[in-house]
PDB file of N, CA and C in Angstrom:
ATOM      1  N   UNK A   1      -2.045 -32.678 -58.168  1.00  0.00           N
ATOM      2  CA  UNK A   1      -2.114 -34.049 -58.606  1.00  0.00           C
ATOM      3  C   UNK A   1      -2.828 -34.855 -57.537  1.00  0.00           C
ATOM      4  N   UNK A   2      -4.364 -35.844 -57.865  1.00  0.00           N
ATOM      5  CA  UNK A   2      -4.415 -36.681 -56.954  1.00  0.00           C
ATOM      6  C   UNK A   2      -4.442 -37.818 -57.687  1.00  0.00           C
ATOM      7  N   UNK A   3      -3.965 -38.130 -56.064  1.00  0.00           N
ATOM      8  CA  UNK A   3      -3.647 -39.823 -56.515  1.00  0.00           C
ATOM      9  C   UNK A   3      -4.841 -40.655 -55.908  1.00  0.00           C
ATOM     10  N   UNK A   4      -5.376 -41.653 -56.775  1.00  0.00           N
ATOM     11  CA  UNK A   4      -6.055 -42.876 -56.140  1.00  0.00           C
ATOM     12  C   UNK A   4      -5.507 -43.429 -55.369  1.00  0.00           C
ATOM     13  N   UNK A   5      -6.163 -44.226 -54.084  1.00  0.00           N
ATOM     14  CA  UNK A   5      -5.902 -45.089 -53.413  1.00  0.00           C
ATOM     15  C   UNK A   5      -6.015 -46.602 -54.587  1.00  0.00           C
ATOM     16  N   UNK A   6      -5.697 -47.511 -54.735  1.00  0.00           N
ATOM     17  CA  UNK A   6      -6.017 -48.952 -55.036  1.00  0.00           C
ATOM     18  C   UNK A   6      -6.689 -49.759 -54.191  1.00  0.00           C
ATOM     19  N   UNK A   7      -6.643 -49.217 -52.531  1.00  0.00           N
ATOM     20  CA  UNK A   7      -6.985 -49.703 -51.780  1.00  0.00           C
ATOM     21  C   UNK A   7      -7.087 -49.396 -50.154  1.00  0.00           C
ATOM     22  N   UNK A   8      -8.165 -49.674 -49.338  1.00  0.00           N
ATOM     23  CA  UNK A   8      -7.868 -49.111 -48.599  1.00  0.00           C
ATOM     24  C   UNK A   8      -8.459 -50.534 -47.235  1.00  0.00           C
ATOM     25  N   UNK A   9      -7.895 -50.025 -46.003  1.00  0.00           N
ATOM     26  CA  UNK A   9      -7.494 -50.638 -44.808  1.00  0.00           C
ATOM     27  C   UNK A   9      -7.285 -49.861 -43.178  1.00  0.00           C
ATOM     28  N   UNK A  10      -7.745 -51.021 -42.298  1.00  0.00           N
ATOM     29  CA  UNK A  10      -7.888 -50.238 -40.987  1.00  0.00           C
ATOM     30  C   UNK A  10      -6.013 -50.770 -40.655  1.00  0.00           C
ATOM     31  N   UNK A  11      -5.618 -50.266 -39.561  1.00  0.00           N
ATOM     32  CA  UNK A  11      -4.762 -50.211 -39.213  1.00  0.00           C
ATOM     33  C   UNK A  11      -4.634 -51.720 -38.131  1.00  0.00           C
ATOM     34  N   UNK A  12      -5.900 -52.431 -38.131  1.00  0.00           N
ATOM     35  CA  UNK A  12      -5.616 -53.415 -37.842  1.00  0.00           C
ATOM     36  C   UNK A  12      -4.796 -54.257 -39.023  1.00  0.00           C
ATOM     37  N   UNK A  13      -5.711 -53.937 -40.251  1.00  0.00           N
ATOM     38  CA  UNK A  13      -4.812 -55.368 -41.207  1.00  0.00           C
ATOM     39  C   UNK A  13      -3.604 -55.188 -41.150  1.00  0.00           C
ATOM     40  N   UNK A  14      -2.818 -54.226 -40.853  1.00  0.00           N
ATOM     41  CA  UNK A  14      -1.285 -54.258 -40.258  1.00  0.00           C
ATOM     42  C   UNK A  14      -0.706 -56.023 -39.667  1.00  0.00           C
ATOM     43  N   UNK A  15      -1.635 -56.088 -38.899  1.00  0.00           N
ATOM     44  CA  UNK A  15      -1.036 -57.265 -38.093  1.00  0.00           C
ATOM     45  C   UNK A  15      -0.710 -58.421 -39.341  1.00  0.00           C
ATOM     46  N   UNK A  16      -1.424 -58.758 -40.532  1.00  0.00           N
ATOM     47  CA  UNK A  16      -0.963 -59.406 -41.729  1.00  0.00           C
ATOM     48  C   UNK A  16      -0.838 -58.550 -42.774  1.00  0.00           C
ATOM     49  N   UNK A  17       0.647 -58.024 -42.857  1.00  0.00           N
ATOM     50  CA  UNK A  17       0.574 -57.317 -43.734  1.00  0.00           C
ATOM     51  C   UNK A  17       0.603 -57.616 -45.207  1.00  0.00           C
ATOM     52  N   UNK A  18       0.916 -58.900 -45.575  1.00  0.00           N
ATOM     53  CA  UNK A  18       0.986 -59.633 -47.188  1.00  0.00           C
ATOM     54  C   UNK A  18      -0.180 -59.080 -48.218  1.00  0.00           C
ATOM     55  N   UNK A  19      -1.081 -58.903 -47.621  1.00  0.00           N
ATOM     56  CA  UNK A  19      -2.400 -57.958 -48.672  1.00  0.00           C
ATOM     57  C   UNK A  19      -2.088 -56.887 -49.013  1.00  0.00           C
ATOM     58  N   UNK A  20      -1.763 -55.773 -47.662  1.00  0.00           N
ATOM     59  CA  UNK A  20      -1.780 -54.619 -47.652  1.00  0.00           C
ATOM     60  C   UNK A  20      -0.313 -54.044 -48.955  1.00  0.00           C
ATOM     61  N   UNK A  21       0.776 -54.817 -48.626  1.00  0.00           N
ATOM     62  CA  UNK A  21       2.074 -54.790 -49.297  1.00  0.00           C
ATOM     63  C   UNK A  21       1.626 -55.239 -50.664  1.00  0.00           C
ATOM     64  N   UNK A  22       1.141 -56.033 -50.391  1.00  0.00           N
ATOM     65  CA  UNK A  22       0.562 -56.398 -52.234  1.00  0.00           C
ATOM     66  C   UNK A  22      -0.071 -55.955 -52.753  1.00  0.00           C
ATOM     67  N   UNK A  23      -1.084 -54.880 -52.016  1.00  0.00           N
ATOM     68  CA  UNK A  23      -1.720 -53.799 -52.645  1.00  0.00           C
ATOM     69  C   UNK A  23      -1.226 -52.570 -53.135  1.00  0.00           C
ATOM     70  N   UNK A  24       0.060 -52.477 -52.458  1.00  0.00           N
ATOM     71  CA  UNK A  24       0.966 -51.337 -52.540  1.00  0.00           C
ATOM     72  C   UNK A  24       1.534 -51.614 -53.840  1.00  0.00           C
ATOM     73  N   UNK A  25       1.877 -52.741 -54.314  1.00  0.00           N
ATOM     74  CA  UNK A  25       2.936 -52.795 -55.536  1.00  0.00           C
ATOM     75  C   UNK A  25       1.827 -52.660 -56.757  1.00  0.00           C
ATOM     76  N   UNK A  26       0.494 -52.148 -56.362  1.00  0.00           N
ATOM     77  CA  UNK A  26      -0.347 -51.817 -57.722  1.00  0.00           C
ATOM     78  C   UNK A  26      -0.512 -50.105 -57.106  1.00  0.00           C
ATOM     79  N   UNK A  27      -0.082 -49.670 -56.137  1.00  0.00           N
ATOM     80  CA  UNK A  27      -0.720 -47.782 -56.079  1.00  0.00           C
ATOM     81  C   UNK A  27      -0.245 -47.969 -54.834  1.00  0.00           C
ATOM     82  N   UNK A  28      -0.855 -46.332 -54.841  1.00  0.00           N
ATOM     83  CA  UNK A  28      -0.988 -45.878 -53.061  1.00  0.00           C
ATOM     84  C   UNK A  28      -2.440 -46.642 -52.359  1.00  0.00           C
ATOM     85  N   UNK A  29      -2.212 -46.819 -50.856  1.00  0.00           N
ATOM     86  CA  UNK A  29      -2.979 -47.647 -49.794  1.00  0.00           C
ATOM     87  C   UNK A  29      -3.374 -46.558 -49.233  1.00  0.00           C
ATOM     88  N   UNK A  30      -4.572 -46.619 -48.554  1.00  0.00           N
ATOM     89  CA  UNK A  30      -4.909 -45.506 -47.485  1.00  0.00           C
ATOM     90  C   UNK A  30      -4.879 -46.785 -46.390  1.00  0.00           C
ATOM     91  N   UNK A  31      -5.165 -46.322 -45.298  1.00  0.00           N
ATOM     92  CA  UNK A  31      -4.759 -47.265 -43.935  1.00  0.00           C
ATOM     93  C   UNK A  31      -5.296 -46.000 -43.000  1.00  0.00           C
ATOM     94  N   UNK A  32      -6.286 -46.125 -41.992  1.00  0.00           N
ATOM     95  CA  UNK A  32      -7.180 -45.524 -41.284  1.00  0.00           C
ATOM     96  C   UNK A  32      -6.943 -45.777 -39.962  1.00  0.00           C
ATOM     97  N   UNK A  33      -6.809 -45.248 -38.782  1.00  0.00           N
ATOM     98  CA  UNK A  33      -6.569 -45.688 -37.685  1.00  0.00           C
ATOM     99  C   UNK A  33      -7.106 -44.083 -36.771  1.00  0.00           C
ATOM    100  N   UNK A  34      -8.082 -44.473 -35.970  1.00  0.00           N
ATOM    101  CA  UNK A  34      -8.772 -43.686 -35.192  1.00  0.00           C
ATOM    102  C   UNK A  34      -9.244 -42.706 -36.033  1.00  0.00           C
ATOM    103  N   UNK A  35      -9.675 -42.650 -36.953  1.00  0.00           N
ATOM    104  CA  UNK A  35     -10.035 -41.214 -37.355  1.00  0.00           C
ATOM    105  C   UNK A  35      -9.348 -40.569 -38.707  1.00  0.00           C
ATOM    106  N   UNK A  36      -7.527 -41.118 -38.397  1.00  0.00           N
ATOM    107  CA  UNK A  36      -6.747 -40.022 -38.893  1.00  0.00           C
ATOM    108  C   UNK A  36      -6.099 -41.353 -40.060  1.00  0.00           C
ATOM    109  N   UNK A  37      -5.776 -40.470 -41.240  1.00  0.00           N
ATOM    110  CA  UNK A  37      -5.203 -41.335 -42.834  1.00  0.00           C
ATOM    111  C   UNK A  37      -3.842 -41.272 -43.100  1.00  0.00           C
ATOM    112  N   UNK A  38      -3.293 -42.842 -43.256  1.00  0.00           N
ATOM    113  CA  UNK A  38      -2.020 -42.493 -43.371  1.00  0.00           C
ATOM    114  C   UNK A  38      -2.104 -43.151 -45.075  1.00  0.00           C
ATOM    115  N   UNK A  39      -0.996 -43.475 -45.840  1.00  0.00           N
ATOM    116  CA  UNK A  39      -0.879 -43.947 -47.473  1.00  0.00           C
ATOM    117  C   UNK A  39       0.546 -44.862 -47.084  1.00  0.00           C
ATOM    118  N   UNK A  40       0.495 -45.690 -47.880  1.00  0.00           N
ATOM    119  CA  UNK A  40       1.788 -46.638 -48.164  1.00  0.00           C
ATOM    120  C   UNK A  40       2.152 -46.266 -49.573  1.00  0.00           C
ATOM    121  N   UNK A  41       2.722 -46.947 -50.227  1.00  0.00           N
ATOM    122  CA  UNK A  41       2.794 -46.894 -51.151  1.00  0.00           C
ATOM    123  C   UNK A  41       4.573 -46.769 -51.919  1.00  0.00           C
ATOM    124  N   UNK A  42       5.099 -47.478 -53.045  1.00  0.00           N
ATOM    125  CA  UNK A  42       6.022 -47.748 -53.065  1.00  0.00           C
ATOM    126  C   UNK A  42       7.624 -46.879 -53.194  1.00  0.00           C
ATOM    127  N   UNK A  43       8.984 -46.931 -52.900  1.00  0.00           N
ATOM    128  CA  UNK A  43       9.438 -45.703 -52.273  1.00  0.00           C
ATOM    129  C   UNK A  43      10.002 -44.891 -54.579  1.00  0.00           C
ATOM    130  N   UNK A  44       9.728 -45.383 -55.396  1.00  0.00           N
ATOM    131  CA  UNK A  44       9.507 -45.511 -56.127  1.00  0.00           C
ATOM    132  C   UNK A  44       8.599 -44.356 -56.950  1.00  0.00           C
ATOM    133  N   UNK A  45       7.664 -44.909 -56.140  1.00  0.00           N
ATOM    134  CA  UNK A  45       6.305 -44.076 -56.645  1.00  0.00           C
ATOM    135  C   UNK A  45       6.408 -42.965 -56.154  1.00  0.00           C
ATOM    136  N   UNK A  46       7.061 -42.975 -54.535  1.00  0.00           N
ATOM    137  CA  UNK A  46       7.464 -41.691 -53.960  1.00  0.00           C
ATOM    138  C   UNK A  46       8.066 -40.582 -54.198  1.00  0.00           C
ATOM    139  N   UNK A  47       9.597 -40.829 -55.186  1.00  0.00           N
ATOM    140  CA  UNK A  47      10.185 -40.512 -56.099  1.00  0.00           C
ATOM    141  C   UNK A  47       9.931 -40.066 -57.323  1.00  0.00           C
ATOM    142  N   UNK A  48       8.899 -40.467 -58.002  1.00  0.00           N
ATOM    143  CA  UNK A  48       8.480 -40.056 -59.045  1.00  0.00           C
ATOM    144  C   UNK A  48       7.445 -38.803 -58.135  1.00  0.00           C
ATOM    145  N   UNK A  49       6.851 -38.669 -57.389  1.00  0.00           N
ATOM    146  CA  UNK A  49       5.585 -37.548 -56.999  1.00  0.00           C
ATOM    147  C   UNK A  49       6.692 -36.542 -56.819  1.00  0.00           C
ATOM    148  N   UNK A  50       7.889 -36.841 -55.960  1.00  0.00           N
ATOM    149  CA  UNK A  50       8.806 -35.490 -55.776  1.00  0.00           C
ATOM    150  C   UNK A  50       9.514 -34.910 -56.741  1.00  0.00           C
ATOM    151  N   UNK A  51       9.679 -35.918 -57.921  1.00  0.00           N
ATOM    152  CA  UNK A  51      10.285 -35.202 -58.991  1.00  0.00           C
ATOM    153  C   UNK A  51       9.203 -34.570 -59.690  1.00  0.00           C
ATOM    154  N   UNK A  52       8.206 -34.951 -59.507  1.00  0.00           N
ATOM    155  CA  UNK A  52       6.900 -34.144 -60.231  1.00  0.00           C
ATOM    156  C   UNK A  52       6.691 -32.797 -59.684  1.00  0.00           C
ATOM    157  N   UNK A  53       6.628 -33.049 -58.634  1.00  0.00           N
ATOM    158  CA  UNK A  53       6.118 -31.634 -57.762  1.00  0.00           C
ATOM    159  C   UNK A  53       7.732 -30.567 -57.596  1.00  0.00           C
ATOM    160  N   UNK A  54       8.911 -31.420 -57.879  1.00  0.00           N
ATOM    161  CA  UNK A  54      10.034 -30.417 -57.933  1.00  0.00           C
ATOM    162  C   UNK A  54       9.739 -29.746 -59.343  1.00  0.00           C
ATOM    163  N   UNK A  55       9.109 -30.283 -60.586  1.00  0.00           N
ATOM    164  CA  UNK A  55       9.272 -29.843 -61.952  1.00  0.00           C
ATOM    165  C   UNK A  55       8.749 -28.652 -62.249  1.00  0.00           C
ATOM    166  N   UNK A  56       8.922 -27.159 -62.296  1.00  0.00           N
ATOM    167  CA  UNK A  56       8.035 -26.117 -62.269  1.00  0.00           C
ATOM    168  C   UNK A  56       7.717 -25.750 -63.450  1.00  0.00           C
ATOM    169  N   UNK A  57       7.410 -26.810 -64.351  1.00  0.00           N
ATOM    170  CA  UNK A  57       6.796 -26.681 -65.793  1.00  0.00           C
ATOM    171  C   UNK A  57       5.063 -26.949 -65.382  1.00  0.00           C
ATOM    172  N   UNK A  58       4.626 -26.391 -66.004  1.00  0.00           N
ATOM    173  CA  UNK A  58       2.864 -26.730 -65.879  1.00  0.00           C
ATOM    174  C   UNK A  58       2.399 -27.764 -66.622  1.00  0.00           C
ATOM    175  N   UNK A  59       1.741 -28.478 -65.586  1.00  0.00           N
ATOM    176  CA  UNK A  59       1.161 -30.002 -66.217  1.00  0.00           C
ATOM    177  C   UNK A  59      -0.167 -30.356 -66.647  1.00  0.00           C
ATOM    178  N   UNK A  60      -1.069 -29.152 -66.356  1.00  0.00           N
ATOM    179  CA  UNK A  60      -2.278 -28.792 -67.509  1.00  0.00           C
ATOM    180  C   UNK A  60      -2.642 -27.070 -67.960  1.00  0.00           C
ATOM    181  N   UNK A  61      -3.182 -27.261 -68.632  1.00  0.00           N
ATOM    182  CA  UNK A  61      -3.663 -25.714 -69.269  1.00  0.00           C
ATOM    183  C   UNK A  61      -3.867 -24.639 -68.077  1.00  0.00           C
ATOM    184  N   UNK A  62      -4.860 -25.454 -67.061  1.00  0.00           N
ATOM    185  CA  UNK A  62      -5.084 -24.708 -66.032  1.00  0.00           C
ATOM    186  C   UNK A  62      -3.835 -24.013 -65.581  1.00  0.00           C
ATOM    187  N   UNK A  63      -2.701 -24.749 -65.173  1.00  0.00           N
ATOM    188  CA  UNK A  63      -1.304 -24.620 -64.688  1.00  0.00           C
ATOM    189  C   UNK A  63      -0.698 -23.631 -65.413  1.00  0.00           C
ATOM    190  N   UNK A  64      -0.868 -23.638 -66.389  1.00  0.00           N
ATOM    191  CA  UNK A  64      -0.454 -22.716 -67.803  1.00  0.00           C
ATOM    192  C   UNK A  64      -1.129 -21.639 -67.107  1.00  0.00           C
ATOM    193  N   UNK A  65      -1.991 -21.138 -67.348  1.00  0.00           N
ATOM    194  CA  UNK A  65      -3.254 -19.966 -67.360  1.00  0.00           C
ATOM    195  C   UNK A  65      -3.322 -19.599 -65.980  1.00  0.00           C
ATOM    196  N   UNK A  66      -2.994 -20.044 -64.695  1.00  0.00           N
ATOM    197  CA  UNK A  66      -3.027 -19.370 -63.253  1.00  0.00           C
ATOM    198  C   UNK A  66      -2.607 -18.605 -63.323  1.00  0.00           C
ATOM    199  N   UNK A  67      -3.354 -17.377 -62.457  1.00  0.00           N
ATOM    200  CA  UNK A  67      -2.781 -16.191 -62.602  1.00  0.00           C
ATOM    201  C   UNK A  67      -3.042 -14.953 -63.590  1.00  0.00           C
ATOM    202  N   UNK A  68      -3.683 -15.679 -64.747  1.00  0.00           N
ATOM    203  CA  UNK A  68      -4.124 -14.717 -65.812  1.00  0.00           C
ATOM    204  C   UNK A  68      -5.869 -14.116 -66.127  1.00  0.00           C
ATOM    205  N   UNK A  69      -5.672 -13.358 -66.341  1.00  0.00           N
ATOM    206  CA  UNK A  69      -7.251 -12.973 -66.174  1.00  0.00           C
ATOM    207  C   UNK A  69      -7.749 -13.073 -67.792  1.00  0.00           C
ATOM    208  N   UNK A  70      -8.718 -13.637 -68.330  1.00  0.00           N
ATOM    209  CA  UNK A  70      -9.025 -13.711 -69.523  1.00  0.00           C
ATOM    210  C   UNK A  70      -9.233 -12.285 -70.466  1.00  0.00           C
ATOM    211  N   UNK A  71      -9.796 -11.720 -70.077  1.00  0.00           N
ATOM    212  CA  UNK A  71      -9.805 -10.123 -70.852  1.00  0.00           C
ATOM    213  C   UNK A  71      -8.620  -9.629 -70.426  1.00  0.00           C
ATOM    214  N   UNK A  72      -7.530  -9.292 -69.407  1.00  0.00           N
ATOM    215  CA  UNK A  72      -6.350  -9.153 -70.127  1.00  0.00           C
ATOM    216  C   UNK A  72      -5.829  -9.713 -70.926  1.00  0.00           C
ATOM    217  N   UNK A  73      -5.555 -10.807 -71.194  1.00  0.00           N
ATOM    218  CA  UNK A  73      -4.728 -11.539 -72.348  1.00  0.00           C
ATOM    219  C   UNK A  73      -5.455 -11.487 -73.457  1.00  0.00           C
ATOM    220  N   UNK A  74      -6.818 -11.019 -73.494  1.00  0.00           N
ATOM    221  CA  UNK A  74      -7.534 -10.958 -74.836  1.00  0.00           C
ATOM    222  C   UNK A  74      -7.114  -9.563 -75.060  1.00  0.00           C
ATOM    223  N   UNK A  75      -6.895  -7.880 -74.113  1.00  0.00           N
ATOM    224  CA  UNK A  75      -6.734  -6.723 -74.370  1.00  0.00           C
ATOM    225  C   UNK A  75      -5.094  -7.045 -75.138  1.00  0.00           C
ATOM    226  N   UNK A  76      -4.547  -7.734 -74.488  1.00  0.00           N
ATOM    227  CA  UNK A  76      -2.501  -7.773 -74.815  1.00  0.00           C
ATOM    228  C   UNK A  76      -2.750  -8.154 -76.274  1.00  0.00           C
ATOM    229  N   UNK A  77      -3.417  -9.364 -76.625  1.00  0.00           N
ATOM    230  CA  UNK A  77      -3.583  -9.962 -77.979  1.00  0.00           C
ATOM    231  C   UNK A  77      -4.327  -9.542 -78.705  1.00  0.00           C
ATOM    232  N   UNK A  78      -5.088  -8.229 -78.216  1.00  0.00           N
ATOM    233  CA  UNK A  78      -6.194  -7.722 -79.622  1.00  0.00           C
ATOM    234  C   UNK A  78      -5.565  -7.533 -81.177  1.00  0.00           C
ATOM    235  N   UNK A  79      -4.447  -6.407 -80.851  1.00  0.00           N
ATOM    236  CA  UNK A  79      -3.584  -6.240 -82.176  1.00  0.00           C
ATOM    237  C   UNK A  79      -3.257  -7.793 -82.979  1.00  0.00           C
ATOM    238  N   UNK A  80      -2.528  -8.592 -82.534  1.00  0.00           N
ATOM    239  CA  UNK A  80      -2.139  -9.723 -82.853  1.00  0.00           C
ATOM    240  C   UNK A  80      -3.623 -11.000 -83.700  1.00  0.00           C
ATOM    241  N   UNK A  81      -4.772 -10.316 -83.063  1.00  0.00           N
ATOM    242  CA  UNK A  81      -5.644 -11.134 -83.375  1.00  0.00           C
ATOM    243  C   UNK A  81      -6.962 -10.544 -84.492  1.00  0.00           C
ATOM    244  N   UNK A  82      -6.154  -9.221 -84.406  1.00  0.00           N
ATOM    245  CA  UNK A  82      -7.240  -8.434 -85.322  1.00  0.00           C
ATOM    246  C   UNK A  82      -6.475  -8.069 -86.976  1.00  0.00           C
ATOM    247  N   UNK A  83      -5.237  -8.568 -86.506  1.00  0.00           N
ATOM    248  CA  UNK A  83      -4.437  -8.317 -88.009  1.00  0.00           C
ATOM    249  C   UNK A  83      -4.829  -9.340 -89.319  1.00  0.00           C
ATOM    250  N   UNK A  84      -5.036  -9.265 -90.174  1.00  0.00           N
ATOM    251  CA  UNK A  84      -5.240  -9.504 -91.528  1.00  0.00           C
ATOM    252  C   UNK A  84      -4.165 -10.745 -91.924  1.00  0.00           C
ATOM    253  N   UNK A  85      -4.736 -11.812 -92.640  1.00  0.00           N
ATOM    254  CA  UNK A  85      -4.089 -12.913 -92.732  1.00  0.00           C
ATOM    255  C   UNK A  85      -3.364 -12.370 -94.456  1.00  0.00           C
ATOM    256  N   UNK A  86      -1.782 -12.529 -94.048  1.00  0.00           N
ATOM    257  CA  UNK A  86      -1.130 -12.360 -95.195  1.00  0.00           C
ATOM    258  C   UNK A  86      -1.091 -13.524 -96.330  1.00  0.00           C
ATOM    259  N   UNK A  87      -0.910 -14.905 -95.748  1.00  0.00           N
ATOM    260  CA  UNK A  87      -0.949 -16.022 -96.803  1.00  0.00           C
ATOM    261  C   UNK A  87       0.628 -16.454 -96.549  1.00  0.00           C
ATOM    262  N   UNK A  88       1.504 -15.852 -95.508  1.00  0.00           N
ATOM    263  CA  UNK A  88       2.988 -16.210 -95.558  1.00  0.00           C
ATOM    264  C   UNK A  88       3.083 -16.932 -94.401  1.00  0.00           C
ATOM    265  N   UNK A  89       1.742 -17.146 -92.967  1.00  0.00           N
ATOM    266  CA  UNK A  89       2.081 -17.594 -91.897  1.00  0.00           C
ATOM    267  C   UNK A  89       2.761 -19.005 -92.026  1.00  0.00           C
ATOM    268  N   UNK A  90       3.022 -19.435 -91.027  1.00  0.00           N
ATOM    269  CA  UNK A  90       3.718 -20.331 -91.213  1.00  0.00           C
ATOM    270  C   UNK A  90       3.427 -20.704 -88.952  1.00  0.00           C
ATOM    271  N   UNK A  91       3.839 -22.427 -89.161  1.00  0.00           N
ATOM    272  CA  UNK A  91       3.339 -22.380 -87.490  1.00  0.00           C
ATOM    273  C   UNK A  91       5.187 -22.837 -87.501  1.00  0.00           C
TER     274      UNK A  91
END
């Protein structure tokens, strides 16, 4: 999962922080200081990323499909995909 910044800032605008905090209550902040990136962002939003990343359900197809090689799952499903449509399927 990435996340956008909404906004971003040197580690000076610290010294007034009323922007930076008010940027936070729309996303995550990047904030730059020598080189190296830190994020703000609300404890909220924080909460929701850890319950995301605790959830070990897959959150796109890709996520689904890691791990699988396409011609195996086409060799496993040949039978299944070469059988003759009866007229009783049903989904």
């Amino acid at each position: 999962m990435k996340i956008e910044a909404v906004a971003s800032f040197t580690a000076t605008n610290l010294k007034a922080p009323g922007p930076v905090l008010d940027a936070a209550t729309r996303g995550l902040v990047r904030i730059t200081r020598r080189g190296e990136t830190f994020v703000i962002l609300r404890e909220a939003q924080f909460a929701e990323i850890l319950a995301d990343a605790a959830n070990p359900r897959p959150k796109t197809l890709a996520d689904l499909l890691a791990g699988y090689e396409a011609e195996e799952v086409k060799s496993r499903l040949r039978g299944w995909l070469d059988d003759k449509q009866s007229g009783r399927e049903a989904l």
